[in-house]
N, C-alpha and C. Protein backbone atom coordinates (compact mmCIF):
# COMPACT_ATOMS: atom_id res chain seq x y z
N UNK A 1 -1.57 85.30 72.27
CA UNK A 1 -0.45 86.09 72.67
C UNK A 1 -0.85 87.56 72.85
N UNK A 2 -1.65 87.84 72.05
CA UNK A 2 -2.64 89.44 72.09
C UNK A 2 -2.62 89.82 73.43
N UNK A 3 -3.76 88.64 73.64
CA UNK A 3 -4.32 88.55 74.51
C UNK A 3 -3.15 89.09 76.44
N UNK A 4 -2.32 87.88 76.36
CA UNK A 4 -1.23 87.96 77.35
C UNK A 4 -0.54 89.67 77.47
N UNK A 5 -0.88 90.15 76.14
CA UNK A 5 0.34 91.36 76.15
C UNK A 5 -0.48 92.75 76.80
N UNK A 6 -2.16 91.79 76.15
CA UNK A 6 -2.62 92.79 76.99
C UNK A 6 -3.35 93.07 78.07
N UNK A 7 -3.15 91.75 78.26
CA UNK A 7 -3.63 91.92 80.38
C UNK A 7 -2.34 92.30 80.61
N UNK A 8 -0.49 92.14 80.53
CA UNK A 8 0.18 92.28 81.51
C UNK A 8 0.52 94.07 81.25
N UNK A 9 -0.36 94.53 80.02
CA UNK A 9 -0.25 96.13 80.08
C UNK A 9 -0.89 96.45 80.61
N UNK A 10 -2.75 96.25 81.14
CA UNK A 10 -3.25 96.47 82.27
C UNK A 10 -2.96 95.88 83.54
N UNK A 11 -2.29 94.84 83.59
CA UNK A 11 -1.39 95.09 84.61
C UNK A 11 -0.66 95.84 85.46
N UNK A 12 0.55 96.41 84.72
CA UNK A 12 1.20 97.39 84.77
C UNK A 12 0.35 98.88 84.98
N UNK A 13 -0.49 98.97 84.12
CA UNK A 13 -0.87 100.41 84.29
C UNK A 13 -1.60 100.53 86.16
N UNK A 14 -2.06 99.14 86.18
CA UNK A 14 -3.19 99.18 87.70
C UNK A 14 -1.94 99.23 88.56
N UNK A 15 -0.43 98.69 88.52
CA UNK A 15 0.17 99.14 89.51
C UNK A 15 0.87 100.28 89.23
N UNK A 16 1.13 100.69 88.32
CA UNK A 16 1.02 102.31 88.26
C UNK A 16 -0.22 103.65 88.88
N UNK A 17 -1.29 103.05 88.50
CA UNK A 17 -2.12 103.30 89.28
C UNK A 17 -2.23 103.56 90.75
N UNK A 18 -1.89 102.24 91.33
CA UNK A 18 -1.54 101.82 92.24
C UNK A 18 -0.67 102.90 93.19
N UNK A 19 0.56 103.11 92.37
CA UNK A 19 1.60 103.64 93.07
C UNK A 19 1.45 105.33 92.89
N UNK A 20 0.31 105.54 91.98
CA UNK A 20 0.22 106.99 92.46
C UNK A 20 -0.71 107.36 93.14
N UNK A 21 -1.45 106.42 93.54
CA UNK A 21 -2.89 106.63 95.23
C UNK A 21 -2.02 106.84 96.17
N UNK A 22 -0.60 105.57 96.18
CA UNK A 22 0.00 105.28 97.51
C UNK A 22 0.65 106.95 97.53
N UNK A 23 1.48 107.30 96.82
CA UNK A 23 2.12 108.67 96.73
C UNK A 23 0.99 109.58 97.43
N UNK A 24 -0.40 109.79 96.85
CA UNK A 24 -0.67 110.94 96.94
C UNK A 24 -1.52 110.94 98.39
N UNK A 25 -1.75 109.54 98.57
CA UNK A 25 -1.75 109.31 100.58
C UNK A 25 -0.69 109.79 100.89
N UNK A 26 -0.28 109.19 100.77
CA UNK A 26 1.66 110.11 101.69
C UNK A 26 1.41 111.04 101.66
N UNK A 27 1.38 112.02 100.52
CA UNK A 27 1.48 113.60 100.48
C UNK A 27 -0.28 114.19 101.36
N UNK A 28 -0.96 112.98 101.06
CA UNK A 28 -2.30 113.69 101.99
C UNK A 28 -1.98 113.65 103.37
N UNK A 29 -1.25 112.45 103.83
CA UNK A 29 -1.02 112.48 105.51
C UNK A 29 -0.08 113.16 105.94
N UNK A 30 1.12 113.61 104.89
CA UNK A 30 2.32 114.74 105.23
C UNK A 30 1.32 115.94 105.20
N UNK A 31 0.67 116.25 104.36
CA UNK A 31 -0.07 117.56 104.76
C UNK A 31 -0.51 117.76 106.00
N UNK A 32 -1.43 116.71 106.30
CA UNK A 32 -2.20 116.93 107.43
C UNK A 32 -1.38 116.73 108.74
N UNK A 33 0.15 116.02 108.89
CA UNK A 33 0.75 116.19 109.56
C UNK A 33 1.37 117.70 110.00
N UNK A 34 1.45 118.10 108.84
CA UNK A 34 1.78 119.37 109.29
C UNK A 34 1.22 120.80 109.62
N UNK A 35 0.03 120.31 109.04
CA UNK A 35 -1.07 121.36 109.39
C UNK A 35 -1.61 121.60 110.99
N UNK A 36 -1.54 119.76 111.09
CA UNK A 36 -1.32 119.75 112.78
C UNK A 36 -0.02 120.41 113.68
N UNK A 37 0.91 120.40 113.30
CA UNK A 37 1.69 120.29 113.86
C UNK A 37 1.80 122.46 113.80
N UNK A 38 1.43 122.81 113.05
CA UNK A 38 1.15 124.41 112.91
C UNK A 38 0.35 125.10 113.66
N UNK A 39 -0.90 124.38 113.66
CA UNK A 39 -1.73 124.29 114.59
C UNK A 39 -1.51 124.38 116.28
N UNK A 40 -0.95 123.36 116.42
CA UNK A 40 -0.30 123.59 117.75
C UNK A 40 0.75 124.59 117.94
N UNK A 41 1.69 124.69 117.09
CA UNK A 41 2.54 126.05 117.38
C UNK A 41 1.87 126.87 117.31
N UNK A 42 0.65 127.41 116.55
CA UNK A 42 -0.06 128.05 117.29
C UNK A 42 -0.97 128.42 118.21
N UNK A 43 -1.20 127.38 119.20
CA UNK A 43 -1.71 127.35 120.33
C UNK A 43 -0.51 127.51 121.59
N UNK A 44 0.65 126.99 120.94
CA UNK A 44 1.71 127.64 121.64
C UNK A 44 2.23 129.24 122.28
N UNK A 45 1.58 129.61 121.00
CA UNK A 45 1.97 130.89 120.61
C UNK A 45 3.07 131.27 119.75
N UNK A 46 3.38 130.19 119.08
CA UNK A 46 4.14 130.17 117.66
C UNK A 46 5.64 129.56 118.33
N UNK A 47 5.77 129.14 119.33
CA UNK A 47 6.92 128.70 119.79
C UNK A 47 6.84 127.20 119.51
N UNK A 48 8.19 126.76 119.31
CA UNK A 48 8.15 125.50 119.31
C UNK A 48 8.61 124.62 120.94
N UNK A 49 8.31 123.45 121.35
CA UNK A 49 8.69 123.71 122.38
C UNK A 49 9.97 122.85 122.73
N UNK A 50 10.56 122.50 123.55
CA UNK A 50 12.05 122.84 123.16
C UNK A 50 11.88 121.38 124.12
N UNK A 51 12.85 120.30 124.34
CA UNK A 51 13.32 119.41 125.05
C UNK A 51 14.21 120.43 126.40
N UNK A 52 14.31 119.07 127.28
CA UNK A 52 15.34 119.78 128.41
C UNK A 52 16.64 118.96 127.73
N UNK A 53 16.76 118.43 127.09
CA UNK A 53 18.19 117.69 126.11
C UNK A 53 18.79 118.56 125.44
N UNK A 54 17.55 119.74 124.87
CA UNK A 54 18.09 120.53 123.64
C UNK A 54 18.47 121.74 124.33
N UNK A 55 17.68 122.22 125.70
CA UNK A 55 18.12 123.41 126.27
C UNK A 55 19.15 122.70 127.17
N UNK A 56 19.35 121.90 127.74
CA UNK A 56 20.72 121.87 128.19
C UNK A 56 22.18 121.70 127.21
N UNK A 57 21.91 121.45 126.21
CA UNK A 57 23.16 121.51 124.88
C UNK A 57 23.40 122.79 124.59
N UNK A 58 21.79 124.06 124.67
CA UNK A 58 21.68 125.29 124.09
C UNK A 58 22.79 125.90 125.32
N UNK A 59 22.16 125.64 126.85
CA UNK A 59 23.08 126.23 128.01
C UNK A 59 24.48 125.85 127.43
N UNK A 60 25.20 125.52 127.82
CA UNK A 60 26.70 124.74 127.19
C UNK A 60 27.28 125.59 126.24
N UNK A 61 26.78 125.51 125.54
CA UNK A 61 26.87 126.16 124.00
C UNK A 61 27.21 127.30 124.29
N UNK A 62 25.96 128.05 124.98
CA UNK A 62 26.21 129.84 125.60
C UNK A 62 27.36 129.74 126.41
N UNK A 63 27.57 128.99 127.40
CA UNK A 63 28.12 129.11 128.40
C UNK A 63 29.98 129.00 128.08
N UNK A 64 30.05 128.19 126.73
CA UNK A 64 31.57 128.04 126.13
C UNK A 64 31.46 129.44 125.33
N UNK A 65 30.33 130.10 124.90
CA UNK A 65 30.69 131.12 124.06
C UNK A 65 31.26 132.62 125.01
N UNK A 66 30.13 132.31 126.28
CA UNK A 66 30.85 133.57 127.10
C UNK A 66 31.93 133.35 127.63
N UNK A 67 32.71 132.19 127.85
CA UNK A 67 33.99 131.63 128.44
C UNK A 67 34.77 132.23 127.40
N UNK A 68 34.58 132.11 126.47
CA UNK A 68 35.79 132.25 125.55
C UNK A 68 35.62 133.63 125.15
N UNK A 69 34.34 134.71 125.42
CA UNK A 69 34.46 135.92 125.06
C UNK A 69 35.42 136.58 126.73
N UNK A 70 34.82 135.96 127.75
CA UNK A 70 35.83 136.41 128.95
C UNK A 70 37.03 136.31 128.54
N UNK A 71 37.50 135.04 128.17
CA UNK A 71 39.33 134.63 127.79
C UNK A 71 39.81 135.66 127.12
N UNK A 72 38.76 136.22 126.03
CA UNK A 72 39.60 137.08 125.16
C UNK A 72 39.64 138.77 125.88
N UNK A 73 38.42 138.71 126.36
CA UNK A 73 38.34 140.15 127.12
C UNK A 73 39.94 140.41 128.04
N UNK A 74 39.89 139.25 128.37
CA UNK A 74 41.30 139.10 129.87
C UNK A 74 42.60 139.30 129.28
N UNK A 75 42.42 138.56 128.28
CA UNK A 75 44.30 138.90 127.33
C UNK A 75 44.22 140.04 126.87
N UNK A 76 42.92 140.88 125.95
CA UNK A 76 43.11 142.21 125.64
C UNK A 76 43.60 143.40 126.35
N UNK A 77 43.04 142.60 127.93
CA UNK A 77 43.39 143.79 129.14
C UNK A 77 44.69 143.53 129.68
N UNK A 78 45.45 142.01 129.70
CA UNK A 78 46.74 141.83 130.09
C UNK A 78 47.24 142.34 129.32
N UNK A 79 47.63 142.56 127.72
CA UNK A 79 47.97 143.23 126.52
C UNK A 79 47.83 144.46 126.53
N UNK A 80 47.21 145.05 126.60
CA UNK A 80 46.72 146.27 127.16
C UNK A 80 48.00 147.35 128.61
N UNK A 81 47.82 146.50 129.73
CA UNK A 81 48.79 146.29 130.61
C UNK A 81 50.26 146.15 130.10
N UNK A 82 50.79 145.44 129.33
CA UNK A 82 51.91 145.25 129.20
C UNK A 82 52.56 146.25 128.35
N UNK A 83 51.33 147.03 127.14
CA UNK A 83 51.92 148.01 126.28
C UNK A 83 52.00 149.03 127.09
N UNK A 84 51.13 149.11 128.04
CA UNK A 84 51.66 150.37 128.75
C UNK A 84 52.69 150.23 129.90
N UNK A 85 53.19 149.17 130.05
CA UNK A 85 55.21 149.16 130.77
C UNK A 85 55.55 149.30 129.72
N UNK A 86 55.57 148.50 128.70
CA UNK A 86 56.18 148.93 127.36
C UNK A 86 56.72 150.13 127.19
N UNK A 87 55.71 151.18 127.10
CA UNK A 87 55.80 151.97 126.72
C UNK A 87 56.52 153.42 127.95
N UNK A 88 56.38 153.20 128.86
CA UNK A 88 57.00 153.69 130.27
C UNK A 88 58.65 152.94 130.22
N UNK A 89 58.94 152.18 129.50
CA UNK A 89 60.30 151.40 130.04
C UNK A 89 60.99 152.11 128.00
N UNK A 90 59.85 152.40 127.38
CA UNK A 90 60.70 152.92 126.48
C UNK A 90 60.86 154.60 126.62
N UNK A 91 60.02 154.74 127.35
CA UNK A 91 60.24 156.72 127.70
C UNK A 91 61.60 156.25 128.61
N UNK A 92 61.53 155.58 129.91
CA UNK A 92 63.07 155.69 130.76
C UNK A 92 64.37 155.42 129.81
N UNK A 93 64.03 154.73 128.48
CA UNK A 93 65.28 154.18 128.11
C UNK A 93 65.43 155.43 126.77
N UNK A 94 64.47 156.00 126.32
CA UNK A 94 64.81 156.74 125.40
C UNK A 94 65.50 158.25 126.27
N UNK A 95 65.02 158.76 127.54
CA UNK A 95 65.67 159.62 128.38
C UNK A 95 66.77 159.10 128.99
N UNK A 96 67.19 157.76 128.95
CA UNK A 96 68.50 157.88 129.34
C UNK A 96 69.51 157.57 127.98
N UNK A 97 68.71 157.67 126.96
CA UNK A 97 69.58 157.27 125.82
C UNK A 97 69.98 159.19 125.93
N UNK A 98 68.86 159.79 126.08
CA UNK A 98 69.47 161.33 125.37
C UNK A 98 70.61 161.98 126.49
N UNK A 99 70.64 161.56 127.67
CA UNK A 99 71.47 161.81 128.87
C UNK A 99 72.81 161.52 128.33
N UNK A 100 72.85 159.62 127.91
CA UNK A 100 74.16 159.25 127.33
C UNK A 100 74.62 160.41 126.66
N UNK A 101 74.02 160.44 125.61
CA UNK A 101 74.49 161.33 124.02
C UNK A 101 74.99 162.57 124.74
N UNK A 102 74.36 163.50 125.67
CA UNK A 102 74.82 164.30 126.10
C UNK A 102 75.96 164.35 126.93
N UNK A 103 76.49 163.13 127.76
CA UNK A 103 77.32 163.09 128.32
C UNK A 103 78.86 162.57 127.81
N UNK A 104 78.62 161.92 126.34
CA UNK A 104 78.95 161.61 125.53
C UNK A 104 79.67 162.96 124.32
N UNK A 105 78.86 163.97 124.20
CA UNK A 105 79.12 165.11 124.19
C UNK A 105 79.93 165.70 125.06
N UNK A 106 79.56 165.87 125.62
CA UNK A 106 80.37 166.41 127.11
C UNK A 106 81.92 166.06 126.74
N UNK A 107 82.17 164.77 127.25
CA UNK A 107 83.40 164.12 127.11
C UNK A 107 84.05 164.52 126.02
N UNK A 108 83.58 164.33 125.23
CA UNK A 108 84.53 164.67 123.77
C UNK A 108 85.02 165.76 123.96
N UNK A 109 84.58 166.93 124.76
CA UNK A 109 84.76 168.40 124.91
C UNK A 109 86.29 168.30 125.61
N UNK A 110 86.86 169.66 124.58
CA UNK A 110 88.87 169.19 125.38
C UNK A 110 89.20 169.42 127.03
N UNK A 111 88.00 171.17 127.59
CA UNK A 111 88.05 171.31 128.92
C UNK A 111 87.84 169.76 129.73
N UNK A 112 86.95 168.34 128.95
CA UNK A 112 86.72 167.89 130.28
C UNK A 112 87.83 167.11 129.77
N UNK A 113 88.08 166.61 129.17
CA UNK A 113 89.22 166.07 129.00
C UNK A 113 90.53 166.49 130.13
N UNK A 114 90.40 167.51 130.09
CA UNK A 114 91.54 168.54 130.82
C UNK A 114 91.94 167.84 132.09
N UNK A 115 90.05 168.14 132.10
CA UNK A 115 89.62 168.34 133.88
C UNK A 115 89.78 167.03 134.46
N UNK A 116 89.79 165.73 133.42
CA UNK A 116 89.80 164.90 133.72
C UNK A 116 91.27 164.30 133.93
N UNK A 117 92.12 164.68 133.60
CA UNK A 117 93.18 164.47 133.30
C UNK A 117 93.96 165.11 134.65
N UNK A 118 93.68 166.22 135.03
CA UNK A 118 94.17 166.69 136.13
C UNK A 118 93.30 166.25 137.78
N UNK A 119 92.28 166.04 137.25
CA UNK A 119 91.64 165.22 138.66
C UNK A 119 92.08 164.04 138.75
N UNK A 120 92.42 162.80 137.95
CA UNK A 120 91.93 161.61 137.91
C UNK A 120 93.59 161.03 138.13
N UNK A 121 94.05 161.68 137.32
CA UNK A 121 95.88 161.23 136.60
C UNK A 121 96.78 162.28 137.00
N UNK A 122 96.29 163.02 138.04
CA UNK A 122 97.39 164.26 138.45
C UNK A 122 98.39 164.59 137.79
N UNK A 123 97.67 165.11 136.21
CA UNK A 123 98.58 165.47 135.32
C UNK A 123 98.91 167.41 135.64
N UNK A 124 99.70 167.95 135.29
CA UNK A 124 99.73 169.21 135.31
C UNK A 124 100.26 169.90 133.88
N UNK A 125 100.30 171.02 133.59
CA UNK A 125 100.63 171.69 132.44
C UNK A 125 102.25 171.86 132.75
N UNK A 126 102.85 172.77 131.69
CA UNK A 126 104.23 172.84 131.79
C UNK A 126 104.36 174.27 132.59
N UNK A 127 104.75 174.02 133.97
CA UNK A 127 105.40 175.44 134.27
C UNK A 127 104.48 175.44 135.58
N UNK A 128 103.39 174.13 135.54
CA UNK A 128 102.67 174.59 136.94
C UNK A 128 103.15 173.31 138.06
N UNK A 129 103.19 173.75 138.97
CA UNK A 129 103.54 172.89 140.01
C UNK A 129 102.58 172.48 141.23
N UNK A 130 102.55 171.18 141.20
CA UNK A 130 101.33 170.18 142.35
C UNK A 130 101.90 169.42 143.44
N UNK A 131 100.98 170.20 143.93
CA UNK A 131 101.26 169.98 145.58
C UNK A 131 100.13 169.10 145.59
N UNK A 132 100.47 168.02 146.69
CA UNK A 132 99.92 166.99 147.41
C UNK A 132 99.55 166.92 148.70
N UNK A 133 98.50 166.76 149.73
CA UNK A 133 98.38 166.41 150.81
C UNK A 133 97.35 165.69 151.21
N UNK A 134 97.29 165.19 151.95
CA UNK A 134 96.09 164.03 152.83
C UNK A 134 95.62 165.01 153.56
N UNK A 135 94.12 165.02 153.79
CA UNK A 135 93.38 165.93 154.11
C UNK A 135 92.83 164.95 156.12
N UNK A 136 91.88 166.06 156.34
CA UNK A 136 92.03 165.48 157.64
C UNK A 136 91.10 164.06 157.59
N UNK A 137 90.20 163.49 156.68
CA UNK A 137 89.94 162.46 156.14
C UNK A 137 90.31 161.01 155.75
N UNK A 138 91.48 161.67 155.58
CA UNK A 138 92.55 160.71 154.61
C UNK A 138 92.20 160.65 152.73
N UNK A 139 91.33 162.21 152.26
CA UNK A 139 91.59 161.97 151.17
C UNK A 139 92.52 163.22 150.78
N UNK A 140 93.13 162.88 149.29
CA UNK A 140 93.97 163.57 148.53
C UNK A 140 93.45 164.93 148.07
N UNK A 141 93.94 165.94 148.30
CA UNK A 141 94.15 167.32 148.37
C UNK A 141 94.91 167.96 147.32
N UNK A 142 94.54 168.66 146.64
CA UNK A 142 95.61 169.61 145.92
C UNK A 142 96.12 170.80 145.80
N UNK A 143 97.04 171.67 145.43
CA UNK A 143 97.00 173.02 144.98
C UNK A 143 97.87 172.87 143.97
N UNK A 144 97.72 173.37 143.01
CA UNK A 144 98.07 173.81 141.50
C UNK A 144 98.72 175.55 142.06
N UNK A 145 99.84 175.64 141.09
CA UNK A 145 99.94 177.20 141.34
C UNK A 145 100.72 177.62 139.72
């Protein structure tokens, strides 16, 4: 039984053995794979060299990135465009807001009131007398006295 326990431990150790030659081939032919492969990039001139699969994916790629930097360039400038009506339609509306207010002013004032009252509603004061006539036009005429 000795015996059995100890061939199947040299056993074991020879494919242990075994499996660290196979490893350190691998790592000898990964080296030398890549030493080659360095080698030639530098006969390249350190470039790697590229498929026409990979530069036509690379074209594409650029070609959606400047598309979409145009798209955005174009709305910044339509945006751009629109703040400035924006901003022209709020100067006309803020100058006719101050016109209102002033005319608005105006009105409240008792002369136009007056004035309005005697142009519009041919009102007169007490003691003055309005005369009427059709002019050679056919519009309405006055004298106040």
């Amino acid at each position: 039984m000795a015996f059995a326990r100890r061939k199947k431990k040299e056993q074991r150790q020879a494919e242990r053995q075994a499996a660290r030659e196979k490893r350190e081939l691998r790592k000898a032919k990964q080296a030398e794979r890549e030493a080659q492969a360095q080698a030639a990039q530098k006969q390249r001139g350190g470039r790697k060299k590229r498929s026409p699969k990979r530069q036509l994916v690379l074209a594409a790629i650029l070609c959606v990135i400047v598309l979409m930097l145009l798209l955005s360039v174009y709305r910044l400038i339509k945006l751009q465009v629109e703040e400035g009506r924006m901003q022209s339609e709020l100067t006309r509306l803020e100058e006719e807001r101050d016109a209102l207010e002033d005319e608005y002013r105006h009105v409240n004032e008792d002369s136009y009131v007056e004035q309005q009252a005697r142009d519009l509603l041919h009102m007169i004061k007490e003691g003055e007398v309005l005369y009427m006539y059709h002019g050679e036009h056919g519009d309405t005429d006055r004298e106040q006295q």
